[in-house]
C-alpha atoms as a PDB file:
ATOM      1  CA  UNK A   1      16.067 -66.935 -45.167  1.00  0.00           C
ATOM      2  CA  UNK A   2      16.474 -67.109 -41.619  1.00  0.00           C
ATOM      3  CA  UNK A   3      18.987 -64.434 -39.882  1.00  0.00           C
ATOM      4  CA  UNK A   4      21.724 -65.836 -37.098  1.00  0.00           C
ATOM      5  CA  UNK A   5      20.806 -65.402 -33.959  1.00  0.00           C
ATOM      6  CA  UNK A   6      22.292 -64.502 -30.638  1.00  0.00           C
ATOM      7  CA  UNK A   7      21.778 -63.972 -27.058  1.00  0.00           C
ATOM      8  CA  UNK A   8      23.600 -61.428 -25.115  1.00  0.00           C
ATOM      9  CA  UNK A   9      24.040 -63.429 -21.341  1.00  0.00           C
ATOM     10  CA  UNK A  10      27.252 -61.432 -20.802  1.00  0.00           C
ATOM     11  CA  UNK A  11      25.993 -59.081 -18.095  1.00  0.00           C
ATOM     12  CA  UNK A  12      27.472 -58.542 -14.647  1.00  0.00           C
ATOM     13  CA  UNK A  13      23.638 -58.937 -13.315  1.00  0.00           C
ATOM     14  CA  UNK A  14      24.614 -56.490 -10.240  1.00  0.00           C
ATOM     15  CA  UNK A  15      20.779 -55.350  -9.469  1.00  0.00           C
ATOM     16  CA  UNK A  16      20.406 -59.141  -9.055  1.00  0.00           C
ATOM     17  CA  UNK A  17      22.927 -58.868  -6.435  1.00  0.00           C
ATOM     18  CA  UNK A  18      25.595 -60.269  -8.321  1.00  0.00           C
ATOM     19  CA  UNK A  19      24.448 -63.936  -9.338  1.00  0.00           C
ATOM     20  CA  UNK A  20      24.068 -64.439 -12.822  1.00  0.00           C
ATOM     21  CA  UNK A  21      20.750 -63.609 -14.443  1.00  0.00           C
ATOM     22  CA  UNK A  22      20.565 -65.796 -17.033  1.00  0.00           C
ATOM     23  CA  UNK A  23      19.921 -68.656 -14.617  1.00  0.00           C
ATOM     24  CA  UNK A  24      17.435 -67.169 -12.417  1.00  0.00           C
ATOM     25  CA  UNK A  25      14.553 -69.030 -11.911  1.00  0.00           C
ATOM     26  CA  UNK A  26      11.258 -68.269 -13.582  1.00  0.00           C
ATOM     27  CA  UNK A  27       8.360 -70.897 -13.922  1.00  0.00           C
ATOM     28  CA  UNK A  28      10.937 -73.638 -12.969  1.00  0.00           C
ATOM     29  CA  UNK A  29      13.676 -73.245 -15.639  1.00  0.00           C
ATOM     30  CA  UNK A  30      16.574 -70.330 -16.067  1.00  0.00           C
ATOM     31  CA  UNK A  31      15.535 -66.816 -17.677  1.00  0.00           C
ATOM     32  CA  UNK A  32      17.734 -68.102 -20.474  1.00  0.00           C
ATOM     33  CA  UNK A  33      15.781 -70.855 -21.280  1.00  0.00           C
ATOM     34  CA  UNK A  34      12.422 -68.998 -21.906  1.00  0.00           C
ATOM     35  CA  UNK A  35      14.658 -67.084 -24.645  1.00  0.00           C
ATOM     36  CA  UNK A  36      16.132 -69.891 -26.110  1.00  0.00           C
ATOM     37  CA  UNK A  37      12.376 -71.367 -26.381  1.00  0.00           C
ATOM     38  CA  UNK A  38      11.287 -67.916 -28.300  1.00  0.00           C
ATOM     39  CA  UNK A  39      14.523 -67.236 -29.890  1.00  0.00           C
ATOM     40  CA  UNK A  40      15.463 -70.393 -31.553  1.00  0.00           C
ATOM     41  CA  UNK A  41      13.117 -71.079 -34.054  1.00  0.00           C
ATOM     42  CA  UNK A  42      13.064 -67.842 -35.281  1.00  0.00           C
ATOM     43  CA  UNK A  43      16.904 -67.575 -36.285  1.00  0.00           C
ATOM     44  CA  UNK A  44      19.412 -70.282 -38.607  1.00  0.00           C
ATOM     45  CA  UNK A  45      21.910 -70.767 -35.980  1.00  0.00           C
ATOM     46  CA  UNK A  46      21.747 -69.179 -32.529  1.00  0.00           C
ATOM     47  CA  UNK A  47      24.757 -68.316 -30.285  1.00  0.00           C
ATOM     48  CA  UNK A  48      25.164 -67.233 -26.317  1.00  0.00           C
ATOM     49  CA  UNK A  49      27.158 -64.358 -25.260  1.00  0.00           C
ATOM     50  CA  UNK A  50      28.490 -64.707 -22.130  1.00  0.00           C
ATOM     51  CA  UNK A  51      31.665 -64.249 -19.573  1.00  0.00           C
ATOM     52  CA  UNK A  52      30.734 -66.812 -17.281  1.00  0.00           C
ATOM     53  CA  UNK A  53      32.229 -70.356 -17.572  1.00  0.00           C
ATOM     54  CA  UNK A  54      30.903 -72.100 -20.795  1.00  0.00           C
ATOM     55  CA  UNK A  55      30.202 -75.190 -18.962  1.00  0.00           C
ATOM     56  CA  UNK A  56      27.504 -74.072 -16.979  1.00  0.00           C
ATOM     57  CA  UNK A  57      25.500 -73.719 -20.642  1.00  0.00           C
ATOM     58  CA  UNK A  58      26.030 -77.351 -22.240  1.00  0.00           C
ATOM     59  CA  UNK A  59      22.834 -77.748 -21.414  1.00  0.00           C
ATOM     60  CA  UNK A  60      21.591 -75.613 -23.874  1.00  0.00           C
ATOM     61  CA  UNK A  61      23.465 -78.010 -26.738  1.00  0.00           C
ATOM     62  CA  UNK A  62      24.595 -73.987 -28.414  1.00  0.00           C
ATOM     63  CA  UNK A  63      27.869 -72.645 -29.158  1.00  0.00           C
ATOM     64  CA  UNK A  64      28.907 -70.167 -26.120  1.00  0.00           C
ATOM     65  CA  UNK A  65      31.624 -67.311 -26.886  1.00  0.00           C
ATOM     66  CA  UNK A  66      32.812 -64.594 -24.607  1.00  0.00           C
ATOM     67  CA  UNK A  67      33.227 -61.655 -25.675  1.00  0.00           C
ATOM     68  CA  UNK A  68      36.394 -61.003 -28.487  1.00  0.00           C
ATOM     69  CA  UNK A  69      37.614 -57.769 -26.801  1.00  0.00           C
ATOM     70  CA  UNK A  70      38.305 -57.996 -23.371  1.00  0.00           C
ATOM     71  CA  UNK A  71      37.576 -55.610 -20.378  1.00  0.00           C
ATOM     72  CA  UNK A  72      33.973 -56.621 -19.993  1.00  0.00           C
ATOM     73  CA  UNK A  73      32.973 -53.242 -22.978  1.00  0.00           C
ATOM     74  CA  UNK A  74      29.374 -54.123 -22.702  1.00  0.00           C
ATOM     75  CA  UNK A  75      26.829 -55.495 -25.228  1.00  0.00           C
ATOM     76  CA  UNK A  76      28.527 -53.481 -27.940  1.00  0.00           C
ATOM     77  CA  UNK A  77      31.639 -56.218 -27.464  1.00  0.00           C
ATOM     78  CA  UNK A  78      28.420 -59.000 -26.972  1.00  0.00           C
ATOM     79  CA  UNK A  79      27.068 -57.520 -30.778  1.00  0.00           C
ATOM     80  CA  UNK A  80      30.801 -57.730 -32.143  1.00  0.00           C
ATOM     81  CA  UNK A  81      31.315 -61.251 -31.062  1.00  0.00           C
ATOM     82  CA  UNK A  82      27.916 -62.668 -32.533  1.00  0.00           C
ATOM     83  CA  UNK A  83      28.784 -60.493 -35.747  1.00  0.00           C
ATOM     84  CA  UNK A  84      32.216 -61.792 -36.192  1.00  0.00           C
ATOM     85  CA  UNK A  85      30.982 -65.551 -35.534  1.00  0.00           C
ATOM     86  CA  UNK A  86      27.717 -65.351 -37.612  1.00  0.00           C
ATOM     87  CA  UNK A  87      30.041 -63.975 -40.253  1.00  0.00           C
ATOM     88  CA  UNK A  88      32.539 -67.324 -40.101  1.00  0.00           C
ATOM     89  CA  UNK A  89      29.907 -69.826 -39.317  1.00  0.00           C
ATOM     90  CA  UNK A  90      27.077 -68.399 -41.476  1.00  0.00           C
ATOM     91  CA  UNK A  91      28.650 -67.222 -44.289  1.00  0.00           C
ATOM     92  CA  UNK A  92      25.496 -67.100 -46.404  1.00  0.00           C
ATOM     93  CA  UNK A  93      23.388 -64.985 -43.377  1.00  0.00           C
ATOM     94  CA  UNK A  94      23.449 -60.872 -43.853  1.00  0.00           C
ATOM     95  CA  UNK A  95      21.666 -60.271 -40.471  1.00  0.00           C
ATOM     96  CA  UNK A  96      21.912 -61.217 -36.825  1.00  0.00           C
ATOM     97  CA  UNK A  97      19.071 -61.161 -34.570  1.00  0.00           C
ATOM     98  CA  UNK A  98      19.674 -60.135 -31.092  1.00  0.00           C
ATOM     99  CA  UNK A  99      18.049 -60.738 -27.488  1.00  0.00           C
ATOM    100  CA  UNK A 100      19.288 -60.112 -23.977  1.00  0.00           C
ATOM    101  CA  UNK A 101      18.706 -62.997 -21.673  1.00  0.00           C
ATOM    102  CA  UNK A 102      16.675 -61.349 -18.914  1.00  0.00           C
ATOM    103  CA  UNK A 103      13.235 -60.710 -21.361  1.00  0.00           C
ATOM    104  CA  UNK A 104      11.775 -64.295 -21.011  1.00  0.00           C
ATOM    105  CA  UNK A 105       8.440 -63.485 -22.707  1.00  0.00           C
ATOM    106  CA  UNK A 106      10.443 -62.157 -26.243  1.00  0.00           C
ATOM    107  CA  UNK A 107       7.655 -61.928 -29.052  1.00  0.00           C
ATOM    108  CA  UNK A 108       7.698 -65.249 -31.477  1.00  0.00           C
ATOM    109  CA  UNK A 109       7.234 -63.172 -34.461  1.00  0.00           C
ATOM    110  CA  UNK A 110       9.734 -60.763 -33.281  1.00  0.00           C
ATOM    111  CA  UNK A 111      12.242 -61.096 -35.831  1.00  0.00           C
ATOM    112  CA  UNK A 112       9.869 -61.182 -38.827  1.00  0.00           C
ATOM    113  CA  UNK A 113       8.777 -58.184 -37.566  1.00  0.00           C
ATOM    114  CA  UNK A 114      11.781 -56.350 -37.570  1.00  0.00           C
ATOM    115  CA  UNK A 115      12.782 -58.181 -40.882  1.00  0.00           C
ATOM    116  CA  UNK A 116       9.684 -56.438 -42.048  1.00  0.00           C
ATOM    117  CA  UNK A 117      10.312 -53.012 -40.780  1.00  0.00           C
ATOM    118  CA  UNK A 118      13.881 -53.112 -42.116  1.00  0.00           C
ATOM    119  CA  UNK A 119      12.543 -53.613 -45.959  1.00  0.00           C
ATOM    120  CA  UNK A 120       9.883 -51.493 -45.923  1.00  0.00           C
ATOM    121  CA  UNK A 121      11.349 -48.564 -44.000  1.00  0.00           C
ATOM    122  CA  UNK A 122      15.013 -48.931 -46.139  1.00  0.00           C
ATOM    123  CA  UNK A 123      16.730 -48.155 -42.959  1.00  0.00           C
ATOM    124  CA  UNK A 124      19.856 -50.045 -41.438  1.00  0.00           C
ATOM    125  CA  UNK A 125      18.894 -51.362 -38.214  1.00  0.00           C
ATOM    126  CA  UNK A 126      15.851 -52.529 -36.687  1.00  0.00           C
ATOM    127  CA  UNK A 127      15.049 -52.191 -33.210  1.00  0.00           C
ATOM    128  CA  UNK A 128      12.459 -52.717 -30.832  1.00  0.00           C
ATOM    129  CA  UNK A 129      10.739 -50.537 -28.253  1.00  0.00           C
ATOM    130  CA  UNK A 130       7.970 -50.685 -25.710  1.00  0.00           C
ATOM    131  CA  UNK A 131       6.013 -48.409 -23.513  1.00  0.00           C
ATOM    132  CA  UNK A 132       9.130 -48.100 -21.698  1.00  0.00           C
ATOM    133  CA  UNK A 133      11.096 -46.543 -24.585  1.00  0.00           C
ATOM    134  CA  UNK A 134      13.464 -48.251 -26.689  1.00  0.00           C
ATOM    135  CA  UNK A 135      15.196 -51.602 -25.939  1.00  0.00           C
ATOM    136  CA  UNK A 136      18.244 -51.642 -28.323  1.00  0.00           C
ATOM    137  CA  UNK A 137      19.625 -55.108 -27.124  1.00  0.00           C
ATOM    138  CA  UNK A 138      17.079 -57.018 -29.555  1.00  0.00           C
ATOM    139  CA  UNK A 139      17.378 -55.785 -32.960  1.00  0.00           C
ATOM    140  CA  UNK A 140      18.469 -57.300 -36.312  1.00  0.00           C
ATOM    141  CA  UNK A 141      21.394 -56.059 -37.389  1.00  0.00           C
ATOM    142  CA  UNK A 142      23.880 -56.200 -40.962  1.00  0.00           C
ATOM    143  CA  UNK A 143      26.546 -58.433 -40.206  1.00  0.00           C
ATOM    144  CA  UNK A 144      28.687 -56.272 -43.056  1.00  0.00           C
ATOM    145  CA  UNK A 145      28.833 -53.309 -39.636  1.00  0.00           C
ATOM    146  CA  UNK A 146      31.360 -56.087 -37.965  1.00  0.00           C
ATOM    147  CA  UNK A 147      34.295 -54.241 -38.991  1.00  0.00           C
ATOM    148  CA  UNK A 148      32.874 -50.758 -38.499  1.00  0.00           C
ATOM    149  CA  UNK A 149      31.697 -51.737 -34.710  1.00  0.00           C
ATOM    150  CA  UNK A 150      35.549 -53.144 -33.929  1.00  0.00           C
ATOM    151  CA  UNK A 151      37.112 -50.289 -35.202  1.00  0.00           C
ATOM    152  CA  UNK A 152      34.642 -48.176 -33.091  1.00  0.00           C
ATOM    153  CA  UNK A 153      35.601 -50.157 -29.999  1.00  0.00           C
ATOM    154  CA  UNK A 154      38.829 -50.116 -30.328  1.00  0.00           C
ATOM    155  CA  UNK A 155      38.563 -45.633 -30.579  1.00  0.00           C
ATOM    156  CA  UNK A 156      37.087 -46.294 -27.459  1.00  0.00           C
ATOM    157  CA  UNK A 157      32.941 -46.496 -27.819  1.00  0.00           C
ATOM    158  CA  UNK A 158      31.151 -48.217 -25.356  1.00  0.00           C
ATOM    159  CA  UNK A 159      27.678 -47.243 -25.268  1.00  0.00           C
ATOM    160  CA  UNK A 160      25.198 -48.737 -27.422  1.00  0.00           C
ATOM    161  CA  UNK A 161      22.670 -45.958 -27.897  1.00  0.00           C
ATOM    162  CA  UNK A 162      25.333 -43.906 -28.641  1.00  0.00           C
ATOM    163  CA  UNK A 163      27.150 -45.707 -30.931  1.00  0.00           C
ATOM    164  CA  UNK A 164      23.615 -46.116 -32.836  1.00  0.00           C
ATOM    165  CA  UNK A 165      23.155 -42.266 -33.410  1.00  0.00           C
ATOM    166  CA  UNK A 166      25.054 -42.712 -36.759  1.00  0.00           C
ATOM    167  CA  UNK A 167      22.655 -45.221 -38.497  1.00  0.00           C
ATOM    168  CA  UNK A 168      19.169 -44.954 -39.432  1.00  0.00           C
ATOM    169  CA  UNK A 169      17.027 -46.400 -37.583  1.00  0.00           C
ATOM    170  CA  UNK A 170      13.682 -48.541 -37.988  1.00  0.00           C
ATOM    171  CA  UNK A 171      11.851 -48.959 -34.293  1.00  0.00           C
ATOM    172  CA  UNK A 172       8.921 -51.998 -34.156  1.00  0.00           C
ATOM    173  CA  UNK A 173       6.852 -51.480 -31.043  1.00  0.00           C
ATOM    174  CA  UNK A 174       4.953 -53.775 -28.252  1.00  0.00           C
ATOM    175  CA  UNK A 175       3.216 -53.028 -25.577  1.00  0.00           C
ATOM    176  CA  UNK A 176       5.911 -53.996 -23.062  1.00  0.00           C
ATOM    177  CA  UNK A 177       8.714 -56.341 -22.861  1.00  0.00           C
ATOM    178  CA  UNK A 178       9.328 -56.928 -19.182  1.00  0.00           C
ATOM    179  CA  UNK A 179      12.581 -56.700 -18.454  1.00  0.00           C
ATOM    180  CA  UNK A 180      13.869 -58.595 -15.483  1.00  0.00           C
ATOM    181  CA  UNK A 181      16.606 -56.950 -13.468  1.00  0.00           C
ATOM    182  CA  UNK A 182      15.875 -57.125 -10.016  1.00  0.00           C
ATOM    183  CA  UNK A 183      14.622 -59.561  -7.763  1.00  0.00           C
ATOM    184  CA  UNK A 184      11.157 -57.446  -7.529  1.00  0.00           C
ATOM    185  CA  UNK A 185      10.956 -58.198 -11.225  1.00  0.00           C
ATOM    186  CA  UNK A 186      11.290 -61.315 -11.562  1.00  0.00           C
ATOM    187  CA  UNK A 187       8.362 -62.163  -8.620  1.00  0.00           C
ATOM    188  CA  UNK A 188       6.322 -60.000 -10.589  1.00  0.00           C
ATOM    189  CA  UNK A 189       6.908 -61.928 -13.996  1.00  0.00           C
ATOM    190  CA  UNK A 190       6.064 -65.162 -11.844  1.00  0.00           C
ATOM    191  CA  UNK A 191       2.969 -63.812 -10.650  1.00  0.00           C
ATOM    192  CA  UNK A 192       2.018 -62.740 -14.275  1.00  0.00           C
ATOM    193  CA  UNK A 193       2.317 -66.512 -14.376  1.00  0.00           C
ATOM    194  CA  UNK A 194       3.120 -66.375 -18.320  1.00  0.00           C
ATOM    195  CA  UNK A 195       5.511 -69.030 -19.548  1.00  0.00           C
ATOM    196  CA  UNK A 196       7.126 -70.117 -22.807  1.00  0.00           C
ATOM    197  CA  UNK A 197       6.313 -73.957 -24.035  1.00  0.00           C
ATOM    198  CA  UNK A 198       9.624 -75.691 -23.180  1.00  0.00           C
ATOM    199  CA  UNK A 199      12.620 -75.068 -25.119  1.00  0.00           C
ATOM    200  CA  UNK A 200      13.965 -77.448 -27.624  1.00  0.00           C
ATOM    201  CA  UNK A 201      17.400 -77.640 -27.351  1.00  0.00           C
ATOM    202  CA  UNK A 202      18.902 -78.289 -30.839  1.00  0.00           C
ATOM    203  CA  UNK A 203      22.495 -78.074 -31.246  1.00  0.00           C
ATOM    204  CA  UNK A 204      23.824 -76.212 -33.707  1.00  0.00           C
ATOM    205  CA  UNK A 205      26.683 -76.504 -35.604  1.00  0.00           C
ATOM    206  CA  UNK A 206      29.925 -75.601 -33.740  1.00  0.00           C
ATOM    207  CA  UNK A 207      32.573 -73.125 -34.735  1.00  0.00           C
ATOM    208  CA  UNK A 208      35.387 -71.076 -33.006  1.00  0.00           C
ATOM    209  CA  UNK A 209      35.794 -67.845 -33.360  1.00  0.00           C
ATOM    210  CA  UNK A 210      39.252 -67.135 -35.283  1.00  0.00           C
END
């Protein structure tokens, strides 16, 4: 069975001076598309996370929520939103699968592989890393830690690695990720000259958050 999915576009983008990253342009089409492409067959349902104005995604044919504690908390608030919605609209899922929006070449088999690593290693969250260390925004995590990580919020935790110090934790590595958060990135990622196949934009069944 497939896990939800969801991408975290909910950034403030500010080492891109300020324009919104998820739309920068890479091979021709947004950042965000290149994860969709990777991201969506991989998961049941897939959401975006984002603050910006849903319109600018229709697009994308996906449900779009912003975050469901306000104050801009960070992707701790982005995980709690795709929790809380995988847990209305996918009742029957146990896991959500998470990707930022600014790593446009995100593995295909990345969330069998962490699937993987979570059953064999017994532990409660699998992550990913690289030769840059960990990357703790794409991970597969229990939906049932929904109410744990709003009650955590709410105490006043905001950072993610921190916040993750109280689970075990499975790590799946790759060689590198690329990240894209400057401008200097994302020429280099064009030079690399790799590319996703084009994206195919299904849309998924919609469903507000309560």
């Amino acid at each position: 069975m497939k896990p939800a999915g969801m991408i975290l576009a909910g950034g403030l983008s500010s080492r891109m001076g300020g324009r919104d990253k998820a739309f920068a342009a890479l091979g021709g089409r947004p950042l965000l598309a290149h994860v969709v492409a990777s991201l969506q067959p991989q998961v049941d349902a897939l959401l975006i996370n984002s603050n910006s104005d849903p319109a600018r995604f229709a697009g994308f044919g996906l449900p779009v929520r912003k975050d469901c504690m306000p104050g801009r908390l960070g992707p701790l608030a982005g995980l709690l939103t795709g929790m809380l919605w995988a847990r209305l609209c996918l009742p029957h899922a146990t896991h959500i699968l998470s990707a930022p929006c600014d790593i446009p070449h995100l593995p295909h088999d990345i969330g069998v592989r962490l699937a993987t690593a979570l059953r064999v290693s017994r532990a409660q969250i699998a992550l990913a890393s690289d030769d840059n260390g960990l990357q703790p925004t794409i991970g597969l995590w229990p939906i049932a830690l929904a109410d744990r990580l709003a009650a955590d919020l709410v105490l006043g935790q905001r950072g993610l690695q921190a916040w993750l110090q109280q689970f075990a934790i499975v790590r799946v590595h790759h060689q590198s990720l690329h990240n894209i958060n400057t401008p200097d990135d994302l020429h280099a990622a064009a030079k690399r000259g790799r590319t996703t196949a084009s994206p195919s934009l299904e849309t998924t069944r919609p469903c507000a958050l309560p």
